[in-house]
Protein backbone atom coordinates (compact mmCIF):
# COMPACT_ATOMS: atom_id res chain seq x y z
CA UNK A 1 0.00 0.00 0.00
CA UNK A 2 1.68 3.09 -0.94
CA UNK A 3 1.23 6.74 0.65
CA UNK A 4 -1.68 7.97 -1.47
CA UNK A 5 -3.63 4.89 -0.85
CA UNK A 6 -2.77 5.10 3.20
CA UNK A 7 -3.25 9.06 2.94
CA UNK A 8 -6.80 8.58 1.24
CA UNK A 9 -8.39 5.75 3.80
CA UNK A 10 -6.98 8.56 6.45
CA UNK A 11 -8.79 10.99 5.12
CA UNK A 12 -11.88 9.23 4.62
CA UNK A 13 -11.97 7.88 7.73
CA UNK A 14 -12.01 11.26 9.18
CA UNK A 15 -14.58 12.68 7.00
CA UNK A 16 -16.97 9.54 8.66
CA UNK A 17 -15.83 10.55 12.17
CA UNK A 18 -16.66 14.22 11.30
CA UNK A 19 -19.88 12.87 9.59
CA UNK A 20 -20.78 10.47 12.66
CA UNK A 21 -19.93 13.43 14.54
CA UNK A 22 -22.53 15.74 13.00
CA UNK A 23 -25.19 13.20 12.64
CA UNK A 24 -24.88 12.61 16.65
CA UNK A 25 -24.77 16.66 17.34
CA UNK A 26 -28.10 16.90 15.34
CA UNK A 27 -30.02 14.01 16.65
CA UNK A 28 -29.76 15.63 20.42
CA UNK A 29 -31.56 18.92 19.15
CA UNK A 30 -34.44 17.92 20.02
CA UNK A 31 -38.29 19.63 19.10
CA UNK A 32 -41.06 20.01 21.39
CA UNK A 33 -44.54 19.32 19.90
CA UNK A 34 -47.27 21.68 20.77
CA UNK A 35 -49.18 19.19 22.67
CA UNK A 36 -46.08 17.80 25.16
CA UNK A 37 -43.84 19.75 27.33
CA UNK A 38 -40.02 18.84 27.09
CA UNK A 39 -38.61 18.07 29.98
CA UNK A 40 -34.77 18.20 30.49
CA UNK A 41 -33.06 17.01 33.41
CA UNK A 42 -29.68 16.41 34.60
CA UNK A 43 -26.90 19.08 34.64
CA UNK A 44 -29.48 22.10 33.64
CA UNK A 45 -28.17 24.81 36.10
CA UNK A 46 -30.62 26.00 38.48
CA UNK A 47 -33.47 23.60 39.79
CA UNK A 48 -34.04 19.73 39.27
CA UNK A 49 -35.29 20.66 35.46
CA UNK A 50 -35.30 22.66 32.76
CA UNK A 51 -39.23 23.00 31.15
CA UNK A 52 -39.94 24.07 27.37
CA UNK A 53 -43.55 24.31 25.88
CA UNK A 54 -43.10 24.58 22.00
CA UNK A 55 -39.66 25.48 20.86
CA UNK A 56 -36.44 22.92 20.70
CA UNK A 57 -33.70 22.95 22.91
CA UNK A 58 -30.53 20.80 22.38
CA UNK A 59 -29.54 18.20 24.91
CA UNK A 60 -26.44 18.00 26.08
CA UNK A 61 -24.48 14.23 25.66
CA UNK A 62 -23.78 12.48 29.37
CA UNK A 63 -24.84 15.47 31.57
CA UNK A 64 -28.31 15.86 30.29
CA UNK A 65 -31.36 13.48 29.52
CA UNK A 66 -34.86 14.64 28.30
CA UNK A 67 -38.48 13.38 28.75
CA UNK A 68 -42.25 14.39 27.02
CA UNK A 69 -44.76 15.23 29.39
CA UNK A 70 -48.16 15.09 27.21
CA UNK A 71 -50.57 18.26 27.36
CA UNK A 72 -53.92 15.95 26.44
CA UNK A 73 -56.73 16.34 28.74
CA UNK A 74 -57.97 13.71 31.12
CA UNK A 75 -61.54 12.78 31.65
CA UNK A 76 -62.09 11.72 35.37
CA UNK A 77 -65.42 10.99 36.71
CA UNK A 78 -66.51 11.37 40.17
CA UNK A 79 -68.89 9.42 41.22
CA UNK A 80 -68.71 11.32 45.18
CA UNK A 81 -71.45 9.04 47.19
CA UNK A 82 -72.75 10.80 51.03
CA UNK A 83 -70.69 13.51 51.41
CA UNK A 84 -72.17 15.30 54.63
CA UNK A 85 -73.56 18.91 54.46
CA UNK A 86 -73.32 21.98 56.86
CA UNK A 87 -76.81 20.61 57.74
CA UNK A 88 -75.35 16.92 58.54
CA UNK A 89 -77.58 15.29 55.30
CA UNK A 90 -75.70 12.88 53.49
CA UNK A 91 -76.39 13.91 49.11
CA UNK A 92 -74.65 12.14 46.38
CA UNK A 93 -72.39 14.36 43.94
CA UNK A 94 -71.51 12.59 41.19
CA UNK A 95 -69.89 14.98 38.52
CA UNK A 96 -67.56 14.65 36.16
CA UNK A 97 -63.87 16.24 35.56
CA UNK A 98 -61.55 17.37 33.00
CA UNK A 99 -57.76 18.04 33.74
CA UNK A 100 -54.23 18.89 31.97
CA UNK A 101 -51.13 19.21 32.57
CA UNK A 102 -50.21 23.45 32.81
CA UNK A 103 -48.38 25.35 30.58
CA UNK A 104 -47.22 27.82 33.82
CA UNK A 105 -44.10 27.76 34.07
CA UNK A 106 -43.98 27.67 37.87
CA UNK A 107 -46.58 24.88 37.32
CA UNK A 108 -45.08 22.88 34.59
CA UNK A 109 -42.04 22.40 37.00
CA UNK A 110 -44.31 20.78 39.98
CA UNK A 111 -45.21 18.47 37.01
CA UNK A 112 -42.16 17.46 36.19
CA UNK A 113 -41.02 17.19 39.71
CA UNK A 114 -44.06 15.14 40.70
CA UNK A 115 -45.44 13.55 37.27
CA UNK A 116 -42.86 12.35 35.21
CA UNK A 117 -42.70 9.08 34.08
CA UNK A 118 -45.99 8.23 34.93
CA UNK A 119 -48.55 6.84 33.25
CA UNK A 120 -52.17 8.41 32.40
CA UNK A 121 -54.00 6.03 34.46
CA UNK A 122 -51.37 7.08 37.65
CA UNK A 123 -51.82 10.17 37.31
CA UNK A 124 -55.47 9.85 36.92
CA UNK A 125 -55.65 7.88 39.88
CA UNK A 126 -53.95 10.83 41.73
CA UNK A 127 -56.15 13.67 40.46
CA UNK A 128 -58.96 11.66 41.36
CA UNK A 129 -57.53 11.19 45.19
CA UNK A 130 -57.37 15.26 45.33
CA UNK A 131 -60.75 15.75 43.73
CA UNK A 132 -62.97 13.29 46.10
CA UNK A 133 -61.63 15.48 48.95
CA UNK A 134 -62.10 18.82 47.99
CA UNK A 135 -65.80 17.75 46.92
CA UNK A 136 -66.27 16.06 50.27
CA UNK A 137 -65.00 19.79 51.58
CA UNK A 138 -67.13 21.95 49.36
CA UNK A 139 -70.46 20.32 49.45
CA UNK A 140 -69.52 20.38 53.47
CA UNK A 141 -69.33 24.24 53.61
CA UNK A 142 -72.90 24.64 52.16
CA UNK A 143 -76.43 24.07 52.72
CA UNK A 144 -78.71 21.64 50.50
CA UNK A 145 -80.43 24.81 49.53
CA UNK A 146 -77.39 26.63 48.12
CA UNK A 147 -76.12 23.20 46.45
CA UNK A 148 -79.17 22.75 44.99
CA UNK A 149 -80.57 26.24 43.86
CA UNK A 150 -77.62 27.99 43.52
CA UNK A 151 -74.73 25.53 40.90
CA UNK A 152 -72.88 28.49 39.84
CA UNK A 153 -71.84 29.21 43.13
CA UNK A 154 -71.12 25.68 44.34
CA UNK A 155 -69.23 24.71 40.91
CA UNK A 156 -67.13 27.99 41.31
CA UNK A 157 -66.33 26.82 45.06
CA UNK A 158 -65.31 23.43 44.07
CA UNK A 159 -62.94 25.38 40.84
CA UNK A 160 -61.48 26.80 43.88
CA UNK A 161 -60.77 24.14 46.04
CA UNK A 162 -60.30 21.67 43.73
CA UNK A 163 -57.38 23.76 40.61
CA UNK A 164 -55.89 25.11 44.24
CA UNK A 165 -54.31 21.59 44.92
CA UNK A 166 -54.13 20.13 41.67
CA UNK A 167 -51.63 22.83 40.36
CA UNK A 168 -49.39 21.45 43.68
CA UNK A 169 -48.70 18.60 41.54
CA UNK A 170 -48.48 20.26 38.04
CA UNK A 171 -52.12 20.05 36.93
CA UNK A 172 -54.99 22.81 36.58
CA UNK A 173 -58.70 21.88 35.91
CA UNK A 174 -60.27 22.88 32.70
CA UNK A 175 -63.92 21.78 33.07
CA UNK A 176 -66.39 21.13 35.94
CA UNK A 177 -69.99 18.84 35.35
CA UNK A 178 -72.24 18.34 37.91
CA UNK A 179 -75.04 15.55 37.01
CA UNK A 180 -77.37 15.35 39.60
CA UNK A 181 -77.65 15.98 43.47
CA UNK A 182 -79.37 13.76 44.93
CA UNK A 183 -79.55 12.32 48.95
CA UNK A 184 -81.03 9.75 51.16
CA UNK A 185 -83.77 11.68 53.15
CA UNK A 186 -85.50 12.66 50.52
CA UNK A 187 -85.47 16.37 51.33
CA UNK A 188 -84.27 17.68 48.09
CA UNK A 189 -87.39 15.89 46.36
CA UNK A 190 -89.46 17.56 49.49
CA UNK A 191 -87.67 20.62 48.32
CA UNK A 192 -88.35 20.17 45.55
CA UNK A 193 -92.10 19.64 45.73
CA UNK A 194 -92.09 22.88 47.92
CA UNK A 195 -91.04 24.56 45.39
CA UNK A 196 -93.34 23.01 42.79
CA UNK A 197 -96.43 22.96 44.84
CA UNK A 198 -95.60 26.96 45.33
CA UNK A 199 -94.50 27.71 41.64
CA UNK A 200 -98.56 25.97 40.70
CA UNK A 201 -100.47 27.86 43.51
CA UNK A 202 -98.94 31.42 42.15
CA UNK A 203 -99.36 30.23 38.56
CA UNK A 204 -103.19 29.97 39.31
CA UNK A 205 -103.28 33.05 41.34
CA UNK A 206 -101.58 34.49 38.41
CA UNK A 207 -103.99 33.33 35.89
CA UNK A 208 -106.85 34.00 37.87
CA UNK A 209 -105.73 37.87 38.46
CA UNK A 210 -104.81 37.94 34.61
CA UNK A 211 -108.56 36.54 34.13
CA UNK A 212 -109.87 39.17 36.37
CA UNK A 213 -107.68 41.88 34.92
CA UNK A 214 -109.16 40.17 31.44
CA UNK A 215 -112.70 40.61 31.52
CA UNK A 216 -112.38 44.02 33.23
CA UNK A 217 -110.13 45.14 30.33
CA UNK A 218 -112.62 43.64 27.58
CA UNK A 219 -115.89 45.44 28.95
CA UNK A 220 -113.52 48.86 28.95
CA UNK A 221 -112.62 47.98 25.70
CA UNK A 222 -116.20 47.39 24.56
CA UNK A 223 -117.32 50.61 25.90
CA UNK A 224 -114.01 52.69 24.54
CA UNK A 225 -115.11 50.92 21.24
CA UNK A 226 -118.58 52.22 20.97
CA UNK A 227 -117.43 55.89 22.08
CA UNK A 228 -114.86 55.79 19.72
CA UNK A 229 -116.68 53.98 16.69
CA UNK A 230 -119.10 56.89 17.13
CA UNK A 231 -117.11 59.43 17.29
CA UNK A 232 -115.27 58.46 14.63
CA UNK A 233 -118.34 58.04 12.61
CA UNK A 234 -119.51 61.94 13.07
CA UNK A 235 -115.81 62.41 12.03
CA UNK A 236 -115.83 60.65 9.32
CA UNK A 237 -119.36 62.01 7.59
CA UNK A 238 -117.83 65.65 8.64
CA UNK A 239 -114.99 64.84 6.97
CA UNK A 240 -116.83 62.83 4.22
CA UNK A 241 -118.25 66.54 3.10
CA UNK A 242 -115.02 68.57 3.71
CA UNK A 243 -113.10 65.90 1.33
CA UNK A 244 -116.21 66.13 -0.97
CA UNK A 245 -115.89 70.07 -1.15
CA UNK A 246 -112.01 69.66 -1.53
CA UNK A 247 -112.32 67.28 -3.79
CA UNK A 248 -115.15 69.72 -6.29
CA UNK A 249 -112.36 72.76 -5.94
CA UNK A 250 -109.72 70.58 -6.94
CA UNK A 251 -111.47 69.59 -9.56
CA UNK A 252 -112.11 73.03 -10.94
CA UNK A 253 -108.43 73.21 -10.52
CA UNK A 254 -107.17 70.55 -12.36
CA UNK A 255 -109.28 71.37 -15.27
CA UNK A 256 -108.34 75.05 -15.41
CA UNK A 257 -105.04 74.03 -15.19
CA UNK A 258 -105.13 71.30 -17.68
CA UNK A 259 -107.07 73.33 -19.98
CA UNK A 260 -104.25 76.40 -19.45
CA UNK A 261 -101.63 73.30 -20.28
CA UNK A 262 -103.13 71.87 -23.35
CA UNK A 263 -103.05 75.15 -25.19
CA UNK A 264 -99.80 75.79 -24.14
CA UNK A 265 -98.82 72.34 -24.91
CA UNK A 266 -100.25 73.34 -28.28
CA UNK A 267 -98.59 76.07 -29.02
CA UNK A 268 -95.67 74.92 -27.71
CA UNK A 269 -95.49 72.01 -30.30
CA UNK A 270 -96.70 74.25 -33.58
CA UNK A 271 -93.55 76.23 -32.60
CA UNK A 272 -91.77 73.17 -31.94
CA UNK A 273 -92.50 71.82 -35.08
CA UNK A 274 -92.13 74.77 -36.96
CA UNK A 275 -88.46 75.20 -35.23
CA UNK A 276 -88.18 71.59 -36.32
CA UNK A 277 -88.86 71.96 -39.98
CA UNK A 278 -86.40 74.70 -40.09
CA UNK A 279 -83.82 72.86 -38.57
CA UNK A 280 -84.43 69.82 -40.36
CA UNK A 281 -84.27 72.25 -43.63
CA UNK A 282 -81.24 73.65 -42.64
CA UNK A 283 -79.45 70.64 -41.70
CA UNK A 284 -80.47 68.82 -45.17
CA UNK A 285 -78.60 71.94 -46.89
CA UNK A 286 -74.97 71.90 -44.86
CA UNK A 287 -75.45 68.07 -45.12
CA UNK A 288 -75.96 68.71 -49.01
CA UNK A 289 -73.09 71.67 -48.83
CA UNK A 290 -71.06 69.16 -46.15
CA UNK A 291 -71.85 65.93 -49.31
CA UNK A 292 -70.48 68.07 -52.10
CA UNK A 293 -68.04 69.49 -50.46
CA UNK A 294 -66.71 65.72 -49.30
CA UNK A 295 -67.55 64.52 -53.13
CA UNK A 296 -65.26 67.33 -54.44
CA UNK A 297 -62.47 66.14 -51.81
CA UNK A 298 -62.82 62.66 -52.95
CA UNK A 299 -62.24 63.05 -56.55
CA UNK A 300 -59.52 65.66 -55.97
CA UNK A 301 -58.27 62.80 -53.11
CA UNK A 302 -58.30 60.14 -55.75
CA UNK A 303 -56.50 61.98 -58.32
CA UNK A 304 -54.21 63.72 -56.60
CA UNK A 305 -53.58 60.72 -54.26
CA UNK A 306 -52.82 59.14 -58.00
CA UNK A 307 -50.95 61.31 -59.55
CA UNK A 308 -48.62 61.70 -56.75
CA UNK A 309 -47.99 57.74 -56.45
CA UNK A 310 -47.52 57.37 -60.20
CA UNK A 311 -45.36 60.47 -59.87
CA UNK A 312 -43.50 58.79 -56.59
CA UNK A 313 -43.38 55.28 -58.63
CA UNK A 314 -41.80 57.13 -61.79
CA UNK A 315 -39.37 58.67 -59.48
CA UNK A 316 -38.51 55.17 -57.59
CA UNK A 317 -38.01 53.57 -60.79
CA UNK A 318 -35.95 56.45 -62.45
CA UNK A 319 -33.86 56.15 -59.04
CA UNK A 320 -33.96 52.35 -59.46
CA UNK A 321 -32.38 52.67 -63.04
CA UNK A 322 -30.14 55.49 -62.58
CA UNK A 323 -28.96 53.54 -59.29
CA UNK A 324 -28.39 50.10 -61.16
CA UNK A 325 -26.54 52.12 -64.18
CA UNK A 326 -24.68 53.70 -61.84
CA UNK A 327 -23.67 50.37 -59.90
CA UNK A 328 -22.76 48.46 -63.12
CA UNK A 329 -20.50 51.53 -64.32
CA UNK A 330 -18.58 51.43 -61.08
CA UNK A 331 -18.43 47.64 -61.15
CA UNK A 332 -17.32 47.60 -64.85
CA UNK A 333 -14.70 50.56 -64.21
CA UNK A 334 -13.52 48.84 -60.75
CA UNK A 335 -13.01 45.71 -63.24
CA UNK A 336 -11.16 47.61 -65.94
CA UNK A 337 -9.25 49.14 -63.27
CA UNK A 338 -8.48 45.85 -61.57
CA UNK A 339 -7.45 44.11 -64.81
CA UNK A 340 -5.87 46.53 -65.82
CA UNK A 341 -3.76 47.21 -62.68
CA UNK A 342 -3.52 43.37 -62.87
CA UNK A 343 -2.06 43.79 -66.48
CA UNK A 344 0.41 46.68 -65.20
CA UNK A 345 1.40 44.59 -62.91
CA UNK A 346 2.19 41.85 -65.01
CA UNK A 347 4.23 44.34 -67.26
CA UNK A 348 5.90 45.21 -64.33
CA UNK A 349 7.05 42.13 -62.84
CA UNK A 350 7.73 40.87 -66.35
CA UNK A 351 9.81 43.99 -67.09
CA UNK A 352 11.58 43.61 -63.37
CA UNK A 353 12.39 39.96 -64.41
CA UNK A 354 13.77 40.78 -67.76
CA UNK A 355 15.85 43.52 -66.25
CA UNK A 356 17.42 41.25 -63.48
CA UNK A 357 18.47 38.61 -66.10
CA UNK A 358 19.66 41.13 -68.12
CA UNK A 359 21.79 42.31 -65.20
CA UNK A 360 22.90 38.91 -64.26
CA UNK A 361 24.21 38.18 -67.71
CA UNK A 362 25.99 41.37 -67.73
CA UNK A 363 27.10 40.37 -64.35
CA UNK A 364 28.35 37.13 -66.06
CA UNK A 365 30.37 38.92 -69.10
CA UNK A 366 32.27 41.27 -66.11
CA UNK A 367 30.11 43.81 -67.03
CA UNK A 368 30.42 43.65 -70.98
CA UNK A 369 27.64 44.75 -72.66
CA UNK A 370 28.94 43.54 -76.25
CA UNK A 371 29.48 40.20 -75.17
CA UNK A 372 26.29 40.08 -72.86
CA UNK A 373 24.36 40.83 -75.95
CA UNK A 374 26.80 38.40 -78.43
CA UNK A 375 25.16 36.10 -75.67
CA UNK A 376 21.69 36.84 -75.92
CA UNK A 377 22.23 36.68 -80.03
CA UNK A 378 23.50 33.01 -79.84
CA UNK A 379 20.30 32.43 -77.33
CA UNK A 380 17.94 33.49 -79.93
CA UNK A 381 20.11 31.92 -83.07
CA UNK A 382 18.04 29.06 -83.26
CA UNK A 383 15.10 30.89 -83.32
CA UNK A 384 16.46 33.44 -86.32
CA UNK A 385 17.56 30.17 -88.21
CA UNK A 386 14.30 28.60 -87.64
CA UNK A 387 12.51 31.99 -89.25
CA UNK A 388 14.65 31.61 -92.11
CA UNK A 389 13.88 28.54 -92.71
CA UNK A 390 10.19 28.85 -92.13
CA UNK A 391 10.22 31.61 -95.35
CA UNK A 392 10.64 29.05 -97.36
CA UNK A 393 9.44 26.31 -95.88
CA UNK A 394 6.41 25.99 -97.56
CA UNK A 395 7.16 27.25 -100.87
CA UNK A 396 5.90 24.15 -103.40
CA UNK A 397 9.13 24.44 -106.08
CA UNK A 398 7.28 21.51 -108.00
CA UNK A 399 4.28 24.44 -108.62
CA UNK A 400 6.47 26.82 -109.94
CA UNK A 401 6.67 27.81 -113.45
CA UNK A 402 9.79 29.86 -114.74
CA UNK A 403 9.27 31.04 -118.32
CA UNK A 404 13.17 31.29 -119.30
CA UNK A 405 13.70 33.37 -122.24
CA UNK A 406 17.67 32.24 -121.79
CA UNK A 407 18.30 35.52 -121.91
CA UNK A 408 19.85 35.22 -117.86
CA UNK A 409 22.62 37.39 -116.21
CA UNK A 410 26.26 36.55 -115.94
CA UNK A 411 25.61 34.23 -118.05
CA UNK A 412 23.16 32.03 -115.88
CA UNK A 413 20.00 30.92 -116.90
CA UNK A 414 17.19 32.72 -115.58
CA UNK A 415 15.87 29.73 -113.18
CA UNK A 416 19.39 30.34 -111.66
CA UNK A 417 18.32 33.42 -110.93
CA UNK A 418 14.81 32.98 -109.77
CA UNK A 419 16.56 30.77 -106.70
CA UNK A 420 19.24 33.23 -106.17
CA UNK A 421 17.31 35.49 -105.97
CA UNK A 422 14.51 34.18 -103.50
CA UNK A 423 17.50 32.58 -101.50
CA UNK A 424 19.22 36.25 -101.29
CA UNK A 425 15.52 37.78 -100.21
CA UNK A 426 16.46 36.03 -96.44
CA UNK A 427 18.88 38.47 -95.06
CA UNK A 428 22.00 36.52 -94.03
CA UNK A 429 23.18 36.51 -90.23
CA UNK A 430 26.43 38.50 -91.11
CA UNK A 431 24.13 41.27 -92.33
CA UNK A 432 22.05 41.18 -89.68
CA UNK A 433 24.79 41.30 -86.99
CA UNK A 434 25.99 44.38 -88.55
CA UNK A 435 22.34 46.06 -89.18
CA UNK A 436 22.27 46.09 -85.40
CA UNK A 437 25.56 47.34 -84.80
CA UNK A 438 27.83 44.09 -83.97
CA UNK A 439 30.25 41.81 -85.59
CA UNK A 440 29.42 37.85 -85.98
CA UNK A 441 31.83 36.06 -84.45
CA UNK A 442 34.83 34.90 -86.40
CA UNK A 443 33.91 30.64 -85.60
CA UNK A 444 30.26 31.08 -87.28
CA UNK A 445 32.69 31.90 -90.98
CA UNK A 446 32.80 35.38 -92.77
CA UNK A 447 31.49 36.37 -96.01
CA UNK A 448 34.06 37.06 -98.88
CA UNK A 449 34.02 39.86 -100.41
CA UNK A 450 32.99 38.89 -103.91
CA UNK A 451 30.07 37.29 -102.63
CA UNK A 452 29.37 40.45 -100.54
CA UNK A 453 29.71 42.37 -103.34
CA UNK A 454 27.42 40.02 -105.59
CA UNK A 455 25.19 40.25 -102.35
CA UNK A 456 24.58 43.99 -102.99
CA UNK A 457 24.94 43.66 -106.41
CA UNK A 458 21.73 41.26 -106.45
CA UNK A 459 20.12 43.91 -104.28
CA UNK A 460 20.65 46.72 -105.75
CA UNK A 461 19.58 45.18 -109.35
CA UNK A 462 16.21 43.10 -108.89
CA UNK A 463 16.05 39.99 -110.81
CA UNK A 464 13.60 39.85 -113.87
CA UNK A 465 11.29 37.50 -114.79
């Protein structure tokens, strides 16, 4: 195993101690629920615990430990059997209880002091302990009367007594239910027949009285009835005429009125009408002024709106043309520029190379131009040779008739003369060397002087057929 391999299980090793690590930190942050109180205990500072309703708190390793405490209520019923009064009569109480854990802080500490780790029944069982006494106590302190009439008071007497010592041990009350009161003597029912017997005697003194007060009432009524329904009848034929009169003027009234109306409702719509009609008239001749006056627009709109786009179109296109003549122009003069630029350039570098290799063969005669051009000659010898030749190459000698009158010069024939003569056309190289200024070289032969003179004899004197 080598040192990468050793230095990689190191590291990864640590990286799982770092991630146990992490995984351990997290899982003792712990969460309350809403319905539980957390309870931590151990090495919390001051007091036995450390309380938390809703929230999280994290829980220290070793030192520290944590418990739920749940919040639900508890249903306990009661079922208190002869519990002894103030008046020494034994009634039954059986009621019915609700109770929670508190949320006080003060409280919530008694709870965990004195609740945890108990069960619901326990603590049940407990609460029920602390609730059979302090009924026994309350229904002690009162009269059957007061337990009996008055439940308000004796349930808020038993709240009391009963939350008082139930928060001792971390719990409060939330409800209170009384069924029933009853005893063994019988004098609640007595009581209770008292009461009834009472309650029926006023009802019919009651109803009598209210019969009493009844038919009293209805013969008052009767004779406020008849006073009235007369009276109201002389009223009524009084005011029969007066309505009668009223109703004769108003009449008159309305009929005046509405007569006064109609004619001016008349009037009012002849001149209405008439205002109409002129209106009407007058509107019918702008809208005939307003209709010419748009029908005129139109047609001078149409043709105008015409004549300017044929005008704009002939303009476009004139644009279009001269733009497009003007285009080719500059594309055909950039092209006869570029070839001929391209041409120049040609000349140039054709000119630049001739002029180098005629410096280099100067440069290879030590700079004599006689000899540098003897050497250009004797480049271009074949080439002279091959034009003489080619003058009369293709002259057929088989197609040529010579009418010979034997009548030649220098006493040749005049065929002999004819080839001379077309041989002596082809300027010889001697001549030509010395038409341009130079000598032929003494190892290409030299030209006697008889035949040079014969040579300008022939020449001068052209040959006759």
């Amino acid at each position: 195993m080598d040192s990468s391999q050793l230095w990689l299980i190191v590291v990864s090793a640590g990286v799982a101690v770092i991630f146990v690590f992490i995984v351990a930190i997290l899982s003792r942050y712990k969460r309350c629920p809403s319905d539980k109180i957390l309870v931590i205990y151990g090495k919390v500072g001051r007091g036995s615990s450390r309380c938390i309703h809703g929230g999280a708190a994290f829980i220290w390793p070793v030192i520290q430990s944590f418990e739920y405490l749940s919040l639900r209520p508890i249903q306990i019923d009661v079922p208190l059997q002869n519990a002894l009064s103030r008046q020494n009569i034994r009634v039954d109480v059986p009621s019915n209880f609700t109770v929670g854990i508190s949320t006080r802080p003060e409280v919530m500490t008694a709870a965990a002091e004195r609740l945890l780790g108990l069960s619901t029944r326990e603590i049940e069982t407990i609460a029920k302990e602390i609730i059979f006494g302090q009924l026994r106590l309350c229904v002690a302190t009162m009269d059957i009367e007061d337990i009996n009439a008055d439940r308000d008071k004796f349930l808020d007497n038993i709240s009391k007594n009963v939350e008082g010592e139930l928060e001792k041990i971390g719990l409060r009350l939330i409800n209170v239910n009384v069924t029933d009161i009853r005893d063994e003597s019988g004098y609640i029912e007595s009581l209770g027949k008292k009461a009834a017997s009472e309650a029926i005697n006023m009802a019919k003194k009651d109803v009598a009285e209210k019969n009493r007060d009844g038919s009293i009432g209805e013969a008052r009524a009767h004779q406020e009835q008849r006073v009235q329904v007369a009276d109201a009848n002389a009223k009524a034929v009084e005011g029969e005429n007066e309505a009668t009169i009223v109703v004769a003027n108003s009449d008159a009234n309305r009929r005046e009125r509405e007569a006064e109306a109609t004619r001016r409702a008349v009037a009012a719509e002849k001149v209405q009408s008439a205002k109409a009609l002129e209106e009407s008239y007058r509107a019918e001749q702008d809208a005939e002024v307003a209709r010419a006056n748009r029908e005129k627009a139109t047609q001078e709109a149409d043709i105008i709106v015409r004549a300017e786009i044929e005008k704009r179109r002939v303009e476009i296109e004139a644009e279009a043309q001269a733009e497009k003549r003007r285009r080719e122009a500059r594309g055909e003069a950039d092209g006869i520029y570029f070839k001929m630029a391209a041409q120049a350039r040609g000349i140039q570098e054709v000119l630049t190379k001739q002029a180098e290799g005629f410096g280099k063969i100067v440069e290879a005669t030590s700079g004599k131009p006689s000899e540098a051009a003897l050497l250009m000659i004797v480049d271009k010898l074949p080439e002279i040779v091959k034009t003489q030749v080619e003058a009369i190459r293709n002259l057929k000698i088989d197609k040529v008739t010579v009418w010979d009158g034997m009548n030649g010069r220098d006493g040749k024939p005049a065929t002999a003369n004819f080839l001379s003569g077309m041989m002596g056309a082809v300027p010889p190289l001697q001549e030509l060397f010395k038409m341009s200024g130079m000598e032929l070289p003494s190892f290409l032969g030299k030209l006697s002087e008889a035949g040079a003179v014969s040579r300008a004899t022939t020449q001068e004197t052209p040959s006759k057929e």
